[in-house]
PDB file of N, CA and C in Angstrom:
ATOM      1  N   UNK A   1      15.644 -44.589 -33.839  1.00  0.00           N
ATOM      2  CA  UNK A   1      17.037 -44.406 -34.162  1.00  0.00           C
ATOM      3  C   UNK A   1      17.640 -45.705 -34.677  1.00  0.00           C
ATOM      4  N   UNK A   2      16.906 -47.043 -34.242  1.00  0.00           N
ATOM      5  CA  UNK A   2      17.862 -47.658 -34.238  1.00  0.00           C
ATOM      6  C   UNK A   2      17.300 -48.341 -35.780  1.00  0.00           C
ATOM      7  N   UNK A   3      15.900 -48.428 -36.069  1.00  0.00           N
ATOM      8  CA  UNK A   3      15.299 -48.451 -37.137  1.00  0.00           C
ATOM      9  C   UNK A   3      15.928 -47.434 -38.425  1.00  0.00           C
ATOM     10  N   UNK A   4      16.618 -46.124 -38.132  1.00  0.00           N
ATOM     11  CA  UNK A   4      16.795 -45.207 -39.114  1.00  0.00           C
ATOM     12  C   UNK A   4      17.960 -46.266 -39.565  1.00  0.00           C
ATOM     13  N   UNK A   5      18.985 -46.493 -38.682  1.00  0.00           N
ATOM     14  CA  UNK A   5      20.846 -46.741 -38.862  1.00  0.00           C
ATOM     15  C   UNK A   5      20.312 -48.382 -39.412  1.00  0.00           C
ATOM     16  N   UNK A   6      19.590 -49.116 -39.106  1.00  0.00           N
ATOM     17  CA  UNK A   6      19.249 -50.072 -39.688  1.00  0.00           C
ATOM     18  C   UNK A   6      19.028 -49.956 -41.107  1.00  0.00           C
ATOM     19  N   UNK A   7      18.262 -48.971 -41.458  1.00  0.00           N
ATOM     20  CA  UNK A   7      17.865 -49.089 -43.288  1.00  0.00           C
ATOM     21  C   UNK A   7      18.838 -48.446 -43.777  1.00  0.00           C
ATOM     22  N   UNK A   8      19.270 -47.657 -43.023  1.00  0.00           N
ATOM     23  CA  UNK A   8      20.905 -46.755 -43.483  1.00  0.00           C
ATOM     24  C   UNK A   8      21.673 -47.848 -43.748  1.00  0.00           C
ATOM     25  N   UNK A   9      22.572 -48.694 -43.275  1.00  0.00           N
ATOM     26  CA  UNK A   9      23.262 -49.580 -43.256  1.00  0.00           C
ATOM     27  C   UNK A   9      22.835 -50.814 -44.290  1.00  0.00           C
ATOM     28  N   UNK A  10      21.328 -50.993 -44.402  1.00  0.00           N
ATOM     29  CA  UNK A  10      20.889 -51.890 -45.826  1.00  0.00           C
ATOM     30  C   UNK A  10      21.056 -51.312 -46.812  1.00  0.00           C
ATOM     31  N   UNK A  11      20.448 -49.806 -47.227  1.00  0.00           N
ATOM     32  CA  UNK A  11      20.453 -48.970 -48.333  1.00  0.00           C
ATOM     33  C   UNK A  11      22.133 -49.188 -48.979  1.00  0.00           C
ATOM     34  N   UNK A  12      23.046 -49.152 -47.705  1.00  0.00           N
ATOM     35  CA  UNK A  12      24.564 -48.907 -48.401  1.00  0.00           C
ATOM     36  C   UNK A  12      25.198 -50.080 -48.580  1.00  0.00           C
ATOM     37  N   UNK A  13      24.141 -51.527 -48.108  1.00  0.00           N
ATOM     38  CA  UNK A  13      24.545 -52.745 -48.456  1.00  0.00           C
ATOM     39  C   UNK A  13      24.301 -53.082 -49.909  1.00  0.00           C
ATOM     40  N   UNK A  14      23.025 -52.813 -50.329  1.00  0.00           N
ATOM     41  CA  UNK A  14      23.115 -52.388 -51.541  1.00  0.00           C
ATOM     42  C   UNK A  14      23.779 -51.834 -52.677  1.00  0.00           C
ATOM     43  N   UNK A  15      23.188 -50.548 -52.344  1.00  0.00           N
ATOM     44  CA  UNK A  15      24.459 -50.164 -52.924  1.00  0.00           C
ATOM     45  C   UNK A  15      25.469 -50.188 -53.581  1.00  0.00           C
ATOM     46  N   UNK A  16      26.573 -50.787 -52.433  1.00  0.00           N
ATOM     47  CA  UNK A  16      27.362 -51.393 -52.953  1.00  0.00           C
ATOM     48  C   UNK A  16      27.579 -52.679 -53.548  1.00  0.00           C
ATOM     49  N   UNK A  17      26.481 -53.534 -53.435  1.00  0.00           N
ATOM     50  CA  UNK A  17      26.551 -55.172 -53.921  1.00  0.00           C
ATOM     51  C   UNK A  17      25.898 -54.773 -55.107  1.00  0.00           C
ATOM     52  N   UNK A  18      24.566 -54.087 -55.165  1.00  0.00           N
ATOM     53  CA  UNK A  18      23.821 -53.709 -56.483  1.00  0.00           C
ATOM     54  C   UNK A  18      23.736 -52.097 -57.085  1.00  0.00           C
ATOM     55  N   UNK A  19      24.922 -51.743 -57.001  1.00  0.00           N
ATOM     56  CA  UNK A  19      24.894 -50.078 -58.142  1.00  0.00           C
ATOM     57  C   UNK A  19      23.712 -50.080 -58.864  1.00  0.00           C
ATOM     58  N   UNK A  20      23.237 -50.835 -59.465  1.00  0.00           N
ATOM     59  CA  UNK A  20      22.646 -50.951 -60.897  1.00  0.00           C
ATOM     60  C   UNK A  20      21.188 -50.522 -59.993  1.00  0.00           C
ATOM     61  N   UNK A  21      20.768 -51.345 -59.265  1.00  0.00           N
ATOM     62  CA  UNK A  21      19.579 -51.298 -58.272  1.00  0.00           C
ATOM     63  C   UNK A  21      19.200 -49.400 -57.739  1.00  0.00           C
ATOM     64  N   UNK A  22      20.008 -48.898 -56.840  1.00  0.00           N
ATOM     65  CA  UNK A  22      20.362 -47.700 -57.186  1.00  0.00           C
ATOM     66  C   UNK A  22      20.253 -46.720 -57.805  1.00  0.00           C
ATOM     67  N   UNK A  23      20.684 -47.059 -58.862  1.00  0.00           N
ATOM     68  CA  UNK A  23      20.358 -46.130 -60.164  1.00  0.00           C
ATOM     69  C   UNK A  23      19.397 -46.308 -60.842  1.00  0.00           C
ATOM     70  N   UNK A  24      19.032 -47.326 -61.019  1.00  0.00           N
ATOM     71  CA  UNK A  24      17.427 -47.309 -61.600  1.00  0.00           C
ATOM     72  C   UNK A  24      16.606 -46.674 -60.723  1.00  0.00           C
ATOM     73  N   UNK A  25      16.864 -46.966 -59.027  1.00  0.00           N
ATOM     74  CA  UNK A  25      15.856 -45.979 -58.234  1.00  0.00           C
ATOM     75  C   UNK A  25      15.942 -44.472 -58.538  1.00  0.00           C
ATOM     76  N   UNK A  26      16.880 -44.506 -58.496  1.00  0.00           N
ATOM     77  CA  UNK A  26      17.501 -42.516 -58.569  1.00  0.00           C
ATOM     78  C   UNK A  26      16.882 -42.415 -60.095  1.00  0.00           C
ATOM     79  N   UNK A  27      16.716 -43.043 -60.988  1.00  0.00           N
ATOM     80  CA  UNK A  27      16.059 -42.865 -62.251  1.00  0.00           C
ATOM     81  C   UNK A  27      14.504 -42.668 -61.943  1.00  0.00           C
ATOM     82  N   UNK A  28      14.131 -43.253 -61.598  1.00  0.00           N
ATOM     83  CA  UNK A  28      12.871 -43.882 -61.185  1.00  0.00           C
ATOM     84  C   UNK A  28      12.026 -42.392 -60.224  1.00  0.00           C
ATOM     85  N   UNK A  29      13.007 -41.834 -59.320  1.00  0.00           N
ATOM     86  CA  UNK A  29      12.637 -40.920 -58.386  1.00  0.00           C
ATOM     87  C   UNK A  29      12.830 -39.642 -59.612  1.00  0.00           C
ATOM     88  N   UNK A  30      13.702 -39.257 -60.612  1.00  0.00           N
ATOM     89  CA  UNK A  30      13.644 -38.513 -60.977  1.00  0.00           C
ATOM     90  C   UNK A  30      12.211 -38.534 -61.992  1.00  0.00           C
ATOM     91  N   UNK A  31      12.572 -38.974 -62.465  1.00  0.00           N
ATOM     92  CA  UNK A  31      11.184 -39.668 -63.678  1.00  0.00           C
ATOM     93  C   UNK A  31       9.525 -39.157 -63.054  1.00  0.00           C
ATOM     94  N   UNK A  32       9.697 -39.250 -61.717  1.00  0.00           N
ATOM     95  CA  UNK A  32       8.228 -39.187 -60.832  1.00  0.00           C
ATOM     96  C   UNK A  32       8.414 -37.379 -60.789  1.00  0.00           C
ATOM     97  N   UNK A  33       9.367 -37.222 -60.611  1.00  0.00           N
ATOM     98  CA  UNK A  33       8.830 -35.598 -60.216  1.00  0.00           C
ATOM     99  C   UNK A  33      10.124 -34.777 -61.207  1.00  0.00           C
ATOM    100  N   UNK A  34       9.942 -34.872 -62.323  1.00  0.00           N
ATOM    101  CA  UNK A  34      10.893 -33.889 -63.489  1.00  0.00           C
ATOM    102  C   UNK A  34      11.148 -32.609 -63.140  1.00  0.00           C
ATOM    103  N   UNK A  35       9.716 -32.129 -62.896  1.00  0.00           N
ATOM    104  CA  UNK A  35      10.159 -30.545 -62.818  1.00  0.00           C
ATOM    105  C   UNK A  35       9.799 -30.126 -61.589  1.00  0.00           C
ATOM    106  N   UNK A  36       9.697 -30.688 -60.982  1.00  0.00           N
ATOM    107  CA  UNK A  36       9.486 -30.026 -59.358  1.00  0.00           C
ATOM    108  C   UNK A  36      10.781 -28.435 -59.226  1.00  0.00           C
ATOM    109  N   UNK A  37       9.603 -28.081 -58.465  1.00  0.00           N
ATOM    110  CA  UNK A  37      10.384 -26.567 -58.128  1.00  0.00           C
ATOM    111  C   UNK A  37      10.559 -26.275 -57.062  1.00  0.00           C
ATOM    112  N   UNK A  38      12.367 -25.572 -56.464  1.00  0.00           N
ATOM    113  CA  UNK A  38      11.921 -25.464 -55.560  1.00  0.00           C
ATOM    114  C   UNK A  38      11.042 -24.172 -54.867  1.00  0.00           C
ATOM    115  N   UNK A  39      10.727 -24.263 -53.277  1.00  0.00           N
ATOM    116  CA  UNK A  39       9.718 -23.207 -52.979  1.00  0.00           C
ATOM    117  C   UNK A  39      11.499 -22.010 -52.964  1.00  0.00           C
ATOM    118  N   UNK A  40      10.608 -20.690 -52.572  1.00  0.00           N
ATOM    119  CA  UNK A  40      11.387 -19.226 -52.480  1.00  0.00           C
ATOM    120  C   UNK A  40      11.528 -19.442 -50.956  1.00  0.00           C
ATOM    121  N   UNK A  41      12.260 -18.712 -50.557  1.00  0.00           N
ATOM    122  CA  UNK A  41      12.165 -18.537 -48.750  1.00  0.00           C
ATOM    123  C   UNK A  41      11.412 -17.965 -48.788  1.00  0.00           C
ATOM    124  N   UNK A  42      10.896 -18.415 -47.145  1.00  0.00           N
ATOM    125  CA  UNK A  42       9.612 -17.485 -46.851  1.00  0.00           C
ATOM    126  C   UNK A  42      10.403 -16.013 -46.639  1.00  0.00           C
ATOM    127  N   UNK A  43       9.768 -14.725 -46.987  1.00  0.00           N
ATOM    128  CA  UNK A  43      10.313 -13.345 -46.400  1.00  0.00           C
ATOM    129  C   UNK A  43      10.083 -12.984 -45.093  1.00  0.00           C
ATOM    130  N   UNK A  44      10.186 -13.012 -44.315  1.00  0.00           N
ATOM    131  CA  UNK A  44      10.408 -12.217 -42.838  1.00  0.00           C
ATOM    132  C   UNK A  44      10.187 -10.898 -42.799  1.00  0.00           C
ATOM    133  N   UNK A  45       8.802 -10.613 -42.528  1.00  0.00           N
ATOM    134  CA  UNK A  45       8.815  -8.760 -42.770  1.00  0.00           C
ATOM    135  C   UNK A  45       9.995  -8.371 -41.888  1.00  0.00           C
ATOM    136  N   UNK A  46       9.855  -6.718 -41.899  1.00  0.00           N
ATOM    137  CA  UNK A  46      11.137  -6.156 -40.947  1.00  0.00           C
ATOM    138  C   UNK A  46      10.461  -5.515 -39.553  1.00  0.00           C
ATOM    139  N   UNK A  47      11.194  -5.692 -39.019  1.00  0.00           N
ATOM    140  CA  UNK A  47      10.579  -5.189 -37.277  1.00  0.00           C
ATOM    141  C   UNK A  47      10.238  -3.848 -37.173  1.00  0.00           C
ATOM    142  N   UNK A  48       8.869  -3.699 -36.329  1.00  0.00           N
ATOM    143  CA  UNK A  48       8.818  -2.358 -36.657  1.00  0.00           C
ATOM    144  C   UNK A  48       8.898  -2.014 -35.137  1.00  0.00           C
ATOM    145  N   UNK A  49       9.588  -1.222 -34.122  1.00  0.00           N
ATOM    146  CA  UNK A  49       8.915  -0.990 -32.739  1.00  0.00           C
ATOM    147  C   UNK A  49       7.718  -0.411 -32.194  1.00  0.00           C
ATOM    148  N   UNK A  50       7.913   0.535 -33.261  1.00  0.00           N
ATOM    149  CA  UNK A  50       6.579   1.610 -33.037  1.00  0.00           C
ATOM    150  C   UNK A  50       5.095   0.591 -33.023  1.00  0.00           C
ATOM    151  N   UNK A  51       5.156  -0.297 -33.991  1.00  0.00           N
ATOM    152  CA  UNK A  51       3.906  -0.764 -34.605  1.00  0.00           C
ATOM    153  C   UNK A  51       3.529  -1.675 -33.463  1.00  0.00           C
ATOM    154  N   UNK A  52       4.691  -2.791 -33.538  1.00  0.00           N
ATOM    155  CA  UNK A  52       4.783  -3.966 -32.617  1.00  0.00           C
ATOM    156  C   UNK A  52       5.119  -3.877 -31.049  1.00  0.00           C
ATOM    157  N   UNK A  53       4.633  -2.791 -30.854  1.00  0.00           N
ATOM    158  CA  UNK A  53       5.652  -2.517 -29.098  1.00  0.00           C
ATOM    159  C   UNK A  53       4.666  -3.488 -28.417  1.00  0.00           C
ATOM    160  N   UNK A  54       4.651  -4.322 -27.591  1.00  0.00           N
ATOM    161  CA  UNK A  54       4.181  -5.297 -26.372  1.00  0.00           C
ATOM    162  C   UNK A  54       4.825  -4.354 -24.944  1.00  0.00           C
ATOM    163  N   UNK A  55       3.622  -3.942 -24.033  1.00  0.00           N
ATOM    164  CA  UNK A  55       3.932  -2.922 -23.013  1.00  0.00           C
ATOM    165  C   UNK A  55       4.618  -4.229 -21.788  1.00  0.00           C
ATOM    166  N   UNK A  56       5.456  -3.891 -21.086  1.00  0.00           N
ATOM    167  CA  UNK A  56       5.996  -4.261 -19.792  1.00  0.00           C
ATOM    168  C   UNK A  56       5.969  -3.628 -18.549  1.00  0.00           C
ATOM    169  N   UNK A  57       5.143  -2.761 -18.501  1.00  0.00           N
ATOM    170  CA  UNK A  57       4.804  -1.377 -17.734  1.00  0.00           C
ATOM    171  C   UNK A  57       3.226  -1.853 -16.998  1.00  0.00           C
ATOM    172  N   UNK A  58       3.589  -1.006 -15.973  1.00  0.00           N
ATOM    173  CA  UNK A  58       1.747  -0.935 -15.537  1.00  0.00           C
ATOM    174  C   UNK A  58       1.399  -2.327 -14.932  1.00  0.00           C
ATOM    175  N   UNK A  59       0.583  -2.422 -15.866  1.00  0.00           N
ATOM    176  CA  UNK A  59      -0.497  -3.371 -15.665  1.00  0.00           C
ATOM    177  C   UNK A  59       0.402  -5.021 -15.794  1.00  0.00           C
ATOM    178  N   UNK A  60       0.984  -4.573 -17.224  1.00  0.00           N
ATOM    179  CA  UNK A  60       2.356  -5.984 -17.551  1.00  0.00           C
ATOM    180  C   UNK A  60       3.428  -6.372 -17.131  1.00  0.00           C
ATOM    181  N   UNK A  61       3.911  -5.467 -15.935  1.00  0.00           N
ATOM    182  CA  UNK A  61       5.079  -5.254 -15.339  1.00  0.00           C
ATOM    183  C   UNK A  61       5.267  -6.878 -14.817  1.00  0.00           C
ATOM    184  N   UNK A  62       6.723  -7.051 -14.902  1.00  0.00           N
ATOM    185  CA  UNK A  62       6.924  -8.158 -14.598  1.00  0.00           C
ATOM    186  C   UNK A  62       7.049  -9.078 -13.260  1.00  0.00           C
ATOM    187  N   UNK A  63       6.089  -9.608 -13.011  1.00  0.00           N
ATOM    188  CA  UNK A  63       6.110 -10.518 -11.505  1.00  0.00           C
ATOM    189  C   UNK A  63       6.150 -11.709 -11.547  1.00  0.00           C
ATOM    190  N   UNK A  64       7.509 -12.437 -10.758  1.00  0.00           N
ATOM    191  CA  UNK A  64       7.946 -13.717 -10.635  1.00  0.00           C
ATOM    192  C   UNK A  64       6.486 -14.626  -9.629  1.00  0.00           C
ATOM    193  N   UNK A  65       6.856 -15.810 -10.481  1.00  0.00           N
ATOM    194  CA  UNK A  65       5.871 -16.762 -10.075  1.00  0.00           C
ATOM    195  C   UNK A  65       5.889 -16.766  -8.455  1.00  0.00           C
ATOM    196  N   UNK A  66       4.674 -16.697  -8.028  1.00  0.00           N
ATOM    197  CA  UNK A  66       4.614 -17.479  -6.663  1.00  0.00           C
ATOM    198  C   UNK A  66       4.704 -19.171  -6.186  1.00  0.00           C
ATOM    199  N   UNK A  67       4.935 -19.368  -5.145  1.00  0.00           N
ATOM    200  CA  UNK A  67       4.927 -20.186  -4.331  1.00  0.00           C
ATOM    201  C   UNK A  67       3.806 -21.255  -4.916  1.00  0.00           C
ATOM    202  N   UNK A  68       2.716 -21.042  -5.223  1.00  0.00           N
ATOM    203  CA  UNK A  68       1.683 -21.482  -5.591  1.00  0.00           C
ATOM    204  C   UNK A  68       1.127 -21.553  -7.242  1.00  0.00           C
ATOM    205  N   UNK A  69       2.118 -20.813  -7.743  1.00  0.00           N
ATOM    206  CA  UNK A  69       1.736 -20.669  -9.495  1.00  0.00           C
ATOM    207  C   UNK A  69       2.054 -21.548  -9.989  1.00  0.00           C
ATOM    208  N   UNK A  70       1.811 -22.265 -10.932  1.00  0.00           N
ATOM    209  CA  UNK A  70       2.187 -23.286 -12.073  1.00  0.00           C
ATOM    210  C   UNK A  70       3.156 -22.322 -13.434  1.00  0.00           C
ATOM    211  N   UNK A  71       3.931 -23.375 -13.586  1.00  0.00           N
ATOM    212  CA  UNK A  71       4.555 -22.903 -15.059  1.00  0.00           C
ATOM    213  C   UNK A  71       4.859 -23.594 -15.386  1.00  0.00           C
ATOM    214  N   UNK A  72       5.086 -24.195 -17.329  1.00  0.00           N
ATOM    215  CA  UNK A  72       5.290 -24.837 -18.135  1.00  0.00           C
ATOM    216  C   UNK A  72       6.373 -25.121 -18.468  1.00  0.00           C
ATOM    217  N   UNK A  73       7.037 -25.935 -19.471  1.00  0.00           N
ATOM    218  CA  UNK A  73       7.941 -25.794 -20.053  1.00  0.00           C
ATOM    219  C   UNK A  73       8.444 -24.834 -21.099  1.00  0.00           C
ATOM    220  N   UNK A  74       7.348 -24.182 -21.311  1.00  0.00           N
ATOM    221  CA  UNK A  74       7.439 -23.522 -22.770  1.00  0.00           C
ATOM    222  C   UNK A  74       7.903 -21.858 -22.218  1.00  0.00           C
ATOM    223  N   UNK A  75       8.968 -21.068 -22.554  1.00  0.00           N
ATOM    224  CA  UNK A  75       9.544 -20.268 -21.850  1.00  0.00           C
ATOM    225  C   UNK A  75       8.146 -18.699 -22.228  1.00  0.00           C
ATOM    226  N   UNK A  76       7.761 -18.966 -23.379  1.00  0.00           N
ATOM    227  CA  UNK A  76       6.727 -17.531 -23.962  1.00  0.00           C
ATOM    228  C   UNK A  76       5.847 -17.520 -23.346  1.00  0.00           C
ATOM    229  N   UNK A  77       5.044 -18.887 -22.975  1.00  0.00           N
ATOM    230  CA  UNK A  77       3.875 -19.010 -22.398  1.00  0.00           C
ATOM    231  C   UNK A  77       4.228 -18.082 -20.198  1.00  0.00           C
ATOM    232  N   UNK A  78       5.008 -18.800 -20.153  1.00  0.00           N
ATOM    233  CA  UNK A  78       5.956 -18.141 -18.975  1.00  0.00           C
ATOM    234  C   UNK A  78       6.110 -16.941 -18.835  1.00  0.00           C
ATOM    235  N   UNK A  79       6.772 -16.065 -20.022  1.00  0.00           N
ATOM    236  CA  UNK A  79       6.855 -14.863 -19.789  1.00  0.00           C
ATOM    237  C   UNK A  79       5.790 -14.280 -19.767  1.00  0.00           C
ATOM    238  N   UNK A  80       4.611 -14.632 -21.140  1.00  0.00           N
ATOM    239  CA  UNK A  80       3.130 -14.150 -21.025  1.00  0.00           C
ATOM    240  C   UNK A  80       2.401 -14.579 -19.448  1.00  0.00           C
ATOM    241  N   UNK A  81       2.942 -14.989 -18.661  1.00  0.00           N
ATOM    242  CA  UNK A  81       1.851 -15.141 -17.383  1.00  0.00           C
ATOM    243  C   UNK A  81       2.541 -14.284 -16.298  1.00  0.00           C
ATOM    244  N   UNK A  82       3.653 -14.570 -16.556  1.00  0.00           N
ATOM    245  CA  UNK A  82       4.904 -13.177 -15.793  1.00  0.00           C
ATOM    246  C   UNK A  82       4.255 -11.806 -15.754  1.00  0.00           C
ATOM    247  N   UNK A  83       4.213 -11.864 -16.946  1.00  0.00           N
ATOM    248  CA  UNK A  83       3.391 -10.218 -17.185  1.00  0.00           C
ATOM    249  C   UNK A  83       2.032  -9.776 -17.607  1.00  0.00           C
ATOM    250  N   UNK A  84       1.489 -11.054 -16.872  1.00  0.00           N
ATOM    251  CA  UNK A  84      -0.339 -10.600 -16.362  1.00  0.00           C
ATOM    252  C   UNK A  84      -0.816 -10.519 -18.200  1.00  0.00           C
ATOM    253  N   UNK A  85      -0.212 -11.650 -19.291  1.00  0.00           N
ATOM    254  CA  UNK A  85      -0.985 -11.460 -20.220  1.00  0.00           C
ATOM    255  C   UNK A  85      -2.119 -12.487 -20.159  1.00  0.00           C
ATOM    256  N   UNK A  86      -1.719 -13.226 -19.578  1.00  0.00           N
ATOM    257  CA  UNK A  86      -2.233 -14.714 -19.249  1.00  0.00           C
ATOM    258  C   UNK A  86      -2.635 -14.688 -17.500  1.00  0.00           C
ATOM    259  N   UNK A  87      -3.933 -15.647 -17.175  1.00  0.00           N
ATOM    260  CA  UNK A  87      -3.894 -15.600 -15.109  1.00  0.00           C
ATOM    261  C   UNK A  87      -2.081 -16.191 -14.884  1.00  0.00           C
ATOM    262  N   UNK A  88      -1.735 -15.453 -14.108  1.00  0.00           N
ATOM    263  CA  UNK A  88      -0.704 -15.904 -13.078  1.00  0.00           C
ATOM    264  C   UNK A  88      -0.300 -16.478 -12.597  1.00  0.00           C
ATOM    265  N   UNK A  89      -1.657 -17.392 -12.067  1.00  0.00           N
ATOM    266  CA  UNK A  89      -1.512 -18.656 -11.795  1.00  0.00           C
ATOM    267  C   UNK A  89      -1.284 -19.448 -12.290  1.00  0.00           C
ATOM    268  N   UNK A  90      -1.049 -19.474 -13.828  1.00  0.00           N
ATOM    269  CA  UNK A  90      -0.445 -20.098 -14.642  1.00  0.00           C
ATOM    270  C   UNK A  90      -2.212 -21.159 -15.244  1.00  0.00           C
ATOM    271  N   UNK A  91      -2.858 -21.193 -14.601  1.00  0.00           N
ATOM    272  CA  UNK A  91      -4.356 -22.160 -14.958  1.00  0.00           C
ATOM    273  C   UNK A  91      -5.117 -20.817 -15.595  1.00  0.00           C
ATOM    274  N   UNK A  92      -5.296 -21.840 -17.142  1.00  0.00           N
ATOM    275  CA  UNK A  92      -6.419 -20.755 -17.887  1.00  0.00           C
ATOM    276  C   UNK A  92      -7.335 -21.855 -18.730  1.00  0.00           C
ATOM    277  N   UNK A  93      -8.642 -20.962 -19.179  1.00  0.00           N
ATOM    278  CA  UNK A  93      -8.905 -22.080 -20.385  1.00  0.00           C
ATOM    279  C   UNK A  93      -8.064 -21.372 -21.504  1.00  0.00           C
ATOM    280  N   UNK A  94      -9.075 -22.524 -22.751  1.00  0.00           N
ATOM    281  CA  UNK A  94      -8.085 -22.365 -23.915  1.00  0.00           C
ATOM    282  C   UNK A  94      -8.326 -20.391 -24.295  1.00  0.00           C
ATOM    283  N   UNK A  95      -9.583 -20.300 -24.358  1.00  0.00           N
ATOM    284  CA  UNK A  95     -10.049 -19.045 -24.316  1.00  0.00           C
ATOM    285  C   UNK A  95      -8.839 -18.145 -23.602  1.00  0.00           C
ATOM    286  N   UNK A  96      -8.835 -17.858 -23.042  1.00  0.00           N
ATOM    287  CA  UNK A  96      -7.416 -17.194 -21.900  1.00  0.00           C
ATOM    288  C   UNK A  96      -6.116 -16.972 -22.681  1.00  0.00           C
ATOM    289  N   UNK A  97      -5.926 -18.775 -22.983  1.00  0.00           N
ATOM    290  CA  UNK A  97      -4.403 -18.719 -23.548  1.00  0.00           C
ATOM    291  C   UNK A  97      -4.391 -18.006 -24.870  1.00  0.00           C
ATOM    292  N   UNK A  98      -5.495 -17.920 -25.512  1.00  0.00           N
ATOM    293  CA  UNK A  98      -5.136 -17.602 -27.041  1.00  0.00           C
ATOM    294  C   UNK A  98      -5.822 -15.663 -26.988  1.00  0.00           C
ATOM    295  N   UNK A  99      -6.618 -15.157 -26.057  1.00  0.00           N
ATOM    296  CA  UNK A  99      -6.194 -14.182 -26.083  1.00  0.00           C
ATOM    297  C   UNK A  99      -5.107 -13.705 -24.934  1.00  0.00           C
ATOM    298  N   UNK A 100      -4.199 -14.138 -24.870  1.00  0.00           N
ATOM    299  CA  UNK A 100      -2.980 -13.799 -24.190  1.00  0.00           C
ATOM    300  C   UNK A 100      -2.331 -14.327 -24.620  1.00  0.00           C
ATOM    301  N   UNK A 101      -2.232 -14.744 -25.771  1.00  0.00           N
ATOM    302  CA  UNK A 101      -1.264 -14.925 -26.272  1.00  0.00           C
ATOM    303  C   UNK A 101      -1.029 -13.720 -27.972  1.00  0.00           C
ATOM    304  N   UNK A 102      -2.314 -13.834 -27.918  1.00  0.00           N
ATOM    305  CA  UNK A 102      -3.125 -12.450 -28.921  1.00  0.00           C
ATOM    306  C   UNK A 102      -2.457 -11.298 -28.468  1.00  0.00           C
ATOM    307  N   UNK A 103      -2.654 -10.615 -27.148  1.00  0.00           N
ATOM    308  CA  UNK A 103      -1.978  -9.302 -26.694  1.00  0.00           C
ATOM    309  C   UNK A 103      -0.732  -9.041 -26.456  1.00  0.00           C
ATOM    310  N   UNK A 104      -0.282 -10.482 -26.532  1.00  0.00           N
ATOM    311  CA  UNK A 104       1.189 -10.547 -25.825  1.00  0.00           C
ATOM    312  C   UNK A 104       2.395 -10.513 -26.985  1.00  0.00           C
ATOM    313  N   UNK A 105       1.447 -10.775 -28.094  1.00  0.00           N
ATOM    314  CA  UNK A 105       2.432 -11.006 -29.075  1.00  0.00           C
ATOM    315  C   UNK A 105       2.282  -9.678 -30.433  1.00  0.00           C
ATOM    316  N   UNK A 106       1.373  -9.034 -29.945  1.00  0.00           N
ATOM    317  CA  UNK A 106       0.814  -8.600 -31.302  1.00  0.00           C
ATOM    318  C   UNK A 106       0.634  -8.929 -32.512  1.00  0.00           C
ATOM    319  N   UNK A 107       0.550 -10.179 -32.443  1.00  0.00           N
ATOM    320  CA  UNK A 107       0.094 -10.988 -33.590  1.00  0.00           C
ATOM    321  C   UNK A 107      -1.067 -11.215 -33.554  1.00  0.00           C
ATOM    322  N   UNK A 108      -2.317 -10.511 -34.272  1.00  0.00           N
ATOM    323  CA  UNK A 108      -3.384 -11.143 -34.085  1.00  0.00           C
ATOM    324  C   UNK A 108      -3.859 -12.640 -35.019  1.00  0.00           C
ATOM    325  N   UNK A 109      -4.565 -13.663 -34.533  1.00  0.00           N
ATOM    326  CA  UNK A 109      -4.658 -14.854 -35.152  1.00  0.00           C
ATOM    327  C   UNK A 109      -6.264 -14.576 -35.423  1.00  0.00           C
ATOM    328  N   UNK A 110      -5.860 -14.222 -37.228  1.00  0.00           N
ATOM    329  CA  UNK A 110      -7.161 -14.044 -37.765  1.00  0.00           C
ATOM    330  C   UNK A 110      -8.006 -14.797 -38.054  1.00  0.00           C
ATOM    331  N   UNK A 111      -8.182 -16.045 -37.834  1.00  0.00           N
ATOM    332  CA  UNK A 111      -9.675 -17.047 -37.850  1.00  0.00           C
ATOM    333  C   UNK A 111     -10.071 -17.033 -36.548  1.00  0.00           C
ATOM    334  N   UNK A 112      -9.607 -16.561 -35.280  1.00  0.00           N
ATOM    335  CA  UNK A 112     -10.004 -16.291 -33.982  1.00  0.00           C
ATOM    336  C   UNK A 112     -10.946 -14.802 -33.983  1.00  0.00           C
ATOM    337  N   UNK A 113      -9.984 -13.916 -34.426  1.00  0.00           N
ATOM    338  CA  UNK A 113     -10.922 -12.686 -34.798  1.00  0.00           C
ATOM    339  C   UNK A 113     -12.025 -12.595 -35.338  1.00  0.00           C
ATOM    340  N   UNK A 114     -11.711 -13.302 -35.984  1.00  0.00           N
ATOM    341  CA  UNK A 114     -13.029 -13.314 -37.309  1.00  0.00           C
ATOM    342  C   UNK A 114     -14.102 -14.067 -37.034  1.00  0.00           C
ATOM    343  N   UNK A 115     -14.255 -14.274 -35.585  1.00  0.00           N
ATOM    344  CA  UNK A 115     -15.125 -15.568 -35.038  1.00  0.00           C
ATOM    345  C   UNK A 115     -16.123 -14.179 -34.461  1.00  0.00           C
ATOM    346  N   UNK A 116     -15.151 -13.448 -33.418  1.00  0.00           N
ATOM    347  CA  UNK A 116     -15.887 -12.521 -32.619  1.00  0.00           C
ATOM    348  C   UNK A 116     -16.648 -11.403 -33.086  1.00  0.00           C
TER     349      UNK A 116
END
């Protein structure tokens, strides 16, 4: 931070003592990339329920951590162990986390698939 407000505060010392300096950069930066384009937004498919339903029932039903469980900071990883997508205990290998995180999300992560 204190490095950013530092070159901030030179850049506008400049600046203002040397305009000319400045503008040759801003010349200089345009000159390097003329036609750059920008990207499109990414599209966001649309939600489907039917397709994407993640069950909370049964088997996924939701059970608060015990006395003895571990949990993270990360609130998804949390809910996935809440609801038995992940061990409970919150301790998995990586194996574990990424298919529970696979079922939990219905997202399948296709270079994982494509292994098995």
């Amino acid at each position: 931070m204190k490095i950013t407000s530092f070159a901030t505060l030179a850049l506008a010392g400049v600046a203002n003592a040397y305009p000319s300096v400045m503008a040759r950069l801003a010349e200089q930066a345009q000159a390097a990339a003329p036609n750059v384009k920008r990207q499109t937004p990414i599209s966001i498919p649309p939600f489907d329920a039917a397709s994407q339903y993640v069950s909370n029932q049964g088997a996924h039903k939701f059970v608060p951590p015990g006395p003895t469980d571990q949990r993270g900071p990360c609130p998804g990883l949390n809910a996935m162990a809440n609801h038995n997508y992940m061990p409970h205990n919150g301790i998995a290998t990586i194996e574990q986390f990424i298919d529970g995180t696979e079922k939990g999300t219905c997202n399948p992560i296709p270079h994982y698939t494509d292994r098995r």
